[in-house]
Protein backbone atom coordinates (compact mmCIF):
# COMPACT_ATOMS: atom_id res chain seq x y z
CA UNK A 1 0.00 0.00 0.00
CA UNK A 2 1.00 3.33 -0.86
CA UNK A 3 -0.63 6.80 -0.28
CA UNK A 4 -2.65 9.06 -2.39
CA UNK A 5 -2.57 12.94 -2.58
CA UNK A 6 -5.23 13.04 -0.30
CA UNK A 7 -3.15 11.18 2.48
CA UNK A 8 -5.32 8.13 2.31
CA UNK A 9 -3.94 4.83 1.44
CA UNK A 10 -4.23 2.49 -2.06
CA UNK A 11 -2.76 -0.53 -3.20
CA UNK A 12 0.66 -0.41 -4.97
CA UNK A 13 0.11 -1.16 -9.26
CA UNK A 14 1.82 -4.59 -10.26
CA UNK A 15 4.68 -2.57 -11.53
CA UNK A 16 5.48 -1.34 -7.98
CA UNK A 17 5.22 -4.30 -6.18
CA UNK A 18 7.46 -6.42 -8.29
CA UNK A 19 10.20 -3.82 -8.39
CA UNK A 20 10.00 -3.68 -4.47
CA UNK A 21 10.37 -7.34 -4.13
CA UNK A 22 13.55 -6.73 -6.85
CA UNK A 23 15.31 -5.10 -3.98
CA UNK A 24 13.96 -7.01 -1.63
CA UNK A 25 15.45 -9.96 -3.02
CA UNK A 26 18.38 -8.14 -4.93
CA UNK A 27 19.08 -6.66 -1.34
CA UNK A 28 19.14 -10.15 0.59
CA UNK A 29 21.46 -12.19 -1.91
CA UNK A 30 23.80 -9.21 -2.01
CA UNK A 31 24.24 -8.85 1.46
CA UNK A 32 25.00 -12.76 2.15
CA UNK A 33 27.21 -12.48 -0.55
CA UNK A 34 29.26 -9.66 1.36
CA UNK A 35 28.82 -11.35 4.51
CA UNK A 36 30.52 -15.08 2.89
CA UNK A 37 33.42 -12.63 1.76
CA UNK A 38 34.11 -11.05 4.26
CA UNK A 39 33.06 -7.14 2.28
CA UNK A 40 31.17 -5.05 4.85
CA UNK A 41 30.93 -2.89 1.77
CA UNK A 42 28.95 -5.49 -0.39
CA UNK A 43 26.94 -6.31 2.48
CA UNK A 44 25.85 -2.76 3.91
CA UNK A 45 24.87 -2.46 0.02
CA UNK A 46 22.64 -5.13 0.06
CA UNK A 47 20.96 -4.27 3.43
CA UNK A 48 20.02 -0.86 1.88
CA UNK A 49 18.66 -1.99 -1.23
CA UNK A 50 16.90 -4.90 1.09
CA UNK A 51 15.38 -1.76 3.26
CA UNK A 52 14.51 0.04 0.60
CA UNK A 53 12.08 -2.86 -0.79
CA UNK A 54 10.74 -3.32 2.67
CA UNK A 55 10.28 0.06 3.62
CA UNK A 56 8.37 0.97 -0.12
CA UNK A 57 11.08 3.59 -1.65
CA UNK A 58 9.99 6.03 -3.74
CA UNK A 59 11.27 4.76 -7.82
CA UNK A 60 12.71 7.62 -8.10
CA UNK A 61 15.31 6.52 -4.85
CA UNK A 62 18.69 5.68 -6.13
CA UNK A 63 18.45 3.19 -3.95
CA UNK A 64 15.39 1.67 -5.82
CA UNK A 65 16.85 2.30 -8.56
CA UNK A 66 19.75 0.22 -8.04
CA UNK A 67 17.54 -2.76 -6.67
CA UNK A 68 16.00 -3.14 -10.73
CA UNK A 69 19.32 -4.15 -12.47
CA UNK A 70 18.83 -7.29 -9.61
CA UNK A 71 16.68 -9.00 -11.90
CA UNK A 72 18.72 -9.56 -14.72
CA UNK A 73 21.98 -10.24 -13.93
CA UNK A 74 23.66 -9.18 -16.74
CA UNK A 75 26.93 -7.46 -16.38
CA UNK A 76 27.69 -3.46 -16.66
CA UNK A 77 30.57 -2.95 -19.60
CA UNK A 78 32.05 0.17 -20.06
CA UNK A 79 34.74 1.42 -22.55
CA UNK A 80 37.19 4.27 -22.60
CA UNK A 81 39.92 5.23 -25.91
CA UNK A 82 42.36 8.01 -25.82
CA UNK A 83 45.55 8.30 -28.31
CA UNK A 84 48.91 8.42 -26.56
CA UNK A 85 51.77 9.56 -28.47
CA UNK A 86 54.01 6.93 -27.26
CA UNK A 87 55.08 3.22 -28.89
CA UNK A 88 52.61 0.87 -28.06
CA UNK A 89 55.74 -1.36 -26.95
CA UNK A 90 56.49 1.28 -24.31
CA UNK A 91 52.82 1.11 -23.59
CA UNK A 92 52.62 -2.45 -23.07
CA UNK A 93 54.94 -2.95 -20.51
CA UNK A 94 53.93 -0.28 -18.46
CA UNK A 95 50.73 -1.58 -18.20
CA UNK A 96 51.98 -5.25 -17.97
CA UNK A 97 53.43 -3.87 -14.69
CA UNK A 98 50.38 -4.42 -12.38
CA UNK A 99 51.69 -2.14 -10.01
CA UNK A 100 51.69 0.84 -11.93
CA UNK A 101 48.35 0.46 -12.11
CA UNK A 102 47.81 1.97 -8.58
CA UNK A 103 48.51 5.37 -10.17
CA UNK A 104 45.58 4.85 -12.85
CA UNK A 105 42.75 3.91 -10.41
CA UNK A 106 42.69 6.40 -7.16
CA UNK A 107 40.47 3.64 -5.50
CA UNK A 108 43.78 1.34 -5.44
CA UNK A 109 45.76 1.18 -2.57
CA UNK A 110 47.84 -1.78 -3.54
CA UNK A 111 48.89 -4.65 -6.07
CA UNK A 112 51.05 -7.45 -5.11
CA UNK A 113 52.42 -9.43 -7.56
CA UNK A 114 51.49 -13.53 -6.97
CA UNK A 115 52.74 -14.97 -10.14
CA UNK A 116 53.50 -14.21 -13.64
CA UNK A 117 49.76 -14.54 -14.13
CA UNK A 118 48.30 -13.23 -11.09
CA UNK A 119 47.62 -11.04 -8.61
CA UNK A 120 46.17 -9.14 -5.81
CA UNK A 121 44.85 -6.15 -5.14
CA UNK A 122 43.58 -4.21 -2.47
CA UNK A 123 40.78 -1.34 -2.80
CA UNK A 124 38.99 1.00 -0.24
CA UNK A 125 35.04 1.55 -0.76
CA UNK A 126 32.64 4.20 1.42
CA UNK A 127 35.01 4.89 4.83
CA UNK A 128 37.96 3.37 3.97
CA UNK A 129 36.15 -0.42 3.81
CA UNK A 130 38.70 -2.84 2.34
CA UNK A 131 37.60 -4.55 -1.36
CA UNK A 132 39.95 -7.11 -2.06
CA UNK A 133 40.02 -9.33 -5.26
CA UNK A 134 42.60 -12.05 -6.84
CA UNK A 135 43.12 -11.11 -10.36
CA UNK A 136 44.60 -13.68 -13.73
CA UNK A 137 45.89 -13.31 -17.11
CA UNK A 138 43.64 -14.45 -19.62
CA UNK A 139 45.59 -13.71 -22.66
CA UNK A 140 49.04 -11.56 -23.24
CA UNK A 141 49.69 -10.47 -26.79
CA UNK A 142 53.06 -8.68 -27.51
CA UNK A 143 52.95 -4.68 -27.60
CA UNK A 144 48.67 -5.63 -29.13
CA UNK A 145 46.73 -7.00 -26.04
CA UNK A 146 46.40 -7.77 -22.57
CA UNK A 147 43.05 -9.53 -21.03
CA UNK A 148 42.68 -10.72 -17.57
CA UNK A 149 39.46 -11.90 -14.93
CA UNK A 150 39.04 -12.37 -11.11
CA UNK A 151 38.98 -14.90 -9.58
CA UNK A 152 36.30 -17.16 -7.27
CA UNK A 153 35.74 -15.23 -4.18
CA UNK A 154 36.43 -11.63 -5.51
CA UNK A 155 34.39 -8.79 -3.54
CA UNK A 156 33.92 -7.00 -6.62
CA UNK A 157 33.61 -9.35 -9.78
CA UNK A 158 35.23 -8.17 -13.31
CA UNK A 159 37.04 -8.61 -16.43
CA UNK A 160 38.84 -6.43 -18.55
CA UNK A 161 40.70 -6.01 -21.67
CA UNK A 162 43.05 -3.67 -23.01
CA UNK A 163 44.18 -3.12 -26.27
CA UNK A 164 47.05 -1.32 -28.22
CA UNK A 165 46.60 -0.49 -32.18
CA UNK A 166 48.52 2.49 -34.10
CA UNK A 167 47.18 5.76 -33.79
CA UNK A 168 46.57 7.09 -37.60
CA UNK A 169 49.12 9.34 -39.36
CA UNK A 170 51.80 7.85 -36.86
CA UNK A 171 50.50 10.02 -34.14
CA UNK A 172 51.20 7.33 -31.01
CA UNK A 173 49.04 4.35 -29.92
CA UNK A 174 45.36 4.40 -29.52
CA UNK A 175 44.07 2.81 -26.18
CA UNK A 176 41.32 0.97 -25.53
CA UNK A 177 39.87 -0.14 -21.94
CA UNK A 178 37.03 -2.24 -21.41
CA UNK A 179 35.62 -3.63 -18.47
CA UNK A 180 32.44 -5.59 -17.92
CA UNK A 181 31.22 -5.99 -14.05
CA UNK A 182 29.49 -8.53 -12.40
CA UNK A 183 28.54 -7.71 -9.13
CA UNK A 184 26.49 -9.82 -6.50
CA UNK A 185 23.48 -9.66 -6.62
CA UNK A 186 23.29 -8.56 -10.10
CA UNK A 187 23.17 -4.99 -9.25
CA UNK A 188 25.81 -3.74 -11.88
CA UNK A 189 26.80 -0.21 -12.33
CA UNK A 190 25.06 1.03 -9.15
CA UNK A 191 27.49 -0.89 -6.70
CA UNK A 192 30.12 0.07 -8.59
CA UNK A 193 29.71 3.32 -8.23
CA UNK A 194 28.42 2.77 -4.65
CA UNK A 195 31.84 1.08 -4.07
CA UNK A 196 34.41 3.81 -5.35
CA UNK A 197 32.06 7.11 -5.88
CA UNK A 198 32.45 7.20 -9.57
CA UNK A 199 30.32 5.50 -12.18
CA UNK A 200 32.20 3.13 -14.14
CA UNK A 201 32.64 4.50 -17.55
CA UNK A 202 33.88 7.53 -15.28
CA UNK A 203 36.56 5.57 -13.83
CA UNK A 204 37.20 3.99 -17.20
CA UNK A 205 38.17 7.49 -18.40
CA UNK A 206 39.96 8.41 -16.07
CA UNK A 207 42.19 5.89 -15.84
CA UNK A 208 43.11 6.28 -19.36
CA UNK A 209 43.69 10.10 -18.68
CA UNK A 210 46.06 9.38 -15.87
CA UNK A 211 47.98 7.04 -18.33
CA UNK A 212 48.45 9.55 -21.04
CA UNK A 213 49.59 12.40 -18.25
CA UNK A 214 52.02 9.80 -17.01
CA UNK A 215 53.26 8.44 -20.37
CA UNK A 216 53.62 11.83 -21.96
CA UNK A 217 54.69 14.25 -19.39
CA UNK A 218 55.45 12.27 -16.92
CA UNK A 219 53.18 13.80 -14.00
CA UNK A 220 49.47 13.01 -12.82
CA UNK A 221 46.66 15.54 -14.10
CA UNK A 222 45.71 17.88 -11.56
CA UNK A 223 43.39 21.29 -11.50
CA UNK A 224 45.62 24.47 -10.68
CA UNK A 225 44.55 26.80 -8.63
CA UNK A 226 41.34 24.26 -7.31
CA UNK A 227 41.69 22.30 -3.48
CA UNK A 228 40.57 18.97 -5.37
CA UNK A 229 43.57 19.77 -7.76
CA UNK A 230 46.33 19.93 -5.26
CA UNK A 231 45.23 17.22 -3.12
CA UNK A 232 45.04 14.98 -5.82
CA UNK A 233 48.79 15.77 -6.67
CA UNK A 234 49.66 15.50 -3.12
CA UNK A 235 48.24 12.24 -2.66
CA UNK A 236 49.51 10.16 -5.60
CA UNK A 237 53.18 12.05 -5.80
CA UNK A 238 54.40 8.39 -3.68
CA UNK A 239 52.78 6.45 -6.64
CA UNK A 240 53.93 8.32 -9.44
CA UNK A 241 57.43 8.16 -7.84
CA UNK A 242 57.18 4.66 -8.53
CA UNK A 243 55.89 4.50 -11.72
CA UNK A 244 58.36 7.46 -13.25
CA UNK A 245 61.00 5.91 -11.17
């Protein structure tokens, strides 16, 4: 039941009461999820979306929203290109380099190297909550393409592929990122975005920004003369130390 203008109650429309049971149940195998891994992040998610079902949401509640995508269970890809004037051998290996990686994604705290194939790396979601996920090579192609997956057990389900193709009229390397997410629960995008405050064709972009600042001058993008600017300098100079070397 819902109420009218005139404060009285009526019954919810079919429409309404499935997508309430979406986060309902969306909400519930989300937050088990989180709670067999160990993610406080993935499971404070799902007991939102589960209380926004139960409680009757308004649809247009982000956190209704996000309950819909539960249904279907099909997996949020993004892409991002930018042209790099640099070899796409130089290219490669810095990317093939997990750990430079850090430097791309501002959600990263970490990557430890496991193997020539994998990996791990450590993220922090809303208040510093630790995401943590086991990453592998799929396939490696020489100064072309690099592909890789999580593994069983990963807080924050993904693949991704990047490719490395000459830029036309010999202007660099043209670089393309894509990454398709499969969160728990089915929820896509949303927890994403819940996870790391950016959306992920956002982060996507970004990252590919960051590499072209890095590869080309040699210093993370910032915005002069803005707060958000300098601390964004001040706070990656340790990682970009590492990756300029």
């Amino acid at each position: 039941m819902t109420r009218g203008r005139d404060g009285g109650r009526r019954p919810e429309g079919s429409a309404g009461t499935l997508e309430r049971w979406a986060a309902i149940l969306g909400g519930t195998a989300l937050g088990f999820a989180g709670a067999r891994r160990g993610s406080w992040a993935l499971a404070a998610l799902g007991g939102g979306l589960f209380l926004a079902g139960a409680a009757g949401v308004p649809l247009s509640s982000p956190l209704r929203q996000a309950a819909l995508p539960a249904l279907r269970r099909e997996p949020t890809i993004t892409q991002a290109n930018v042209t790099i004037a640099v070899p796409a051998d130089k290219l490669f290996r810095h990317w093939r380099n997990v750990r430079h990686l850090a430097a791309l994604f501002p959600h990263l705290d970490a990557v430890e190297i496991l193997s020539d194939t994998e990996s791990r790396w450590k993220a922090h979601g809303p208040g510093g909550v630790p995401v943590v996920w086991n990453s592998r090579l799929d396939k490696v192609r020489e100064n072309e393409l690099i592909t890789w997956h999580t593994l069983e057990g990963a807080d924050l389900p993904h693949r991704g592929t990047v490719l490395f193709r000459p830029a036309p009229g010999g202007r660099g390397t043209e670089v393309s990122l894509t990454l398709a997410y499969h969160p728990p629960g089915g929820t896509g995008g949303n927890a994403v975005s819940r996870l790391f405050g950016a959306a992920p064709e956002q982060q996507a972009r970004e990252a590919l920004r960051r590499l072209k600042r890095i590869m080309e001058v040699g210093e993370l993008p910032t915005i002069k003369g803005q707060p958000s600017g300098r601390a964004e300098r001040g706070g990656a100079d340790a990682r970009l130390r590492e990756v300029t070397g």
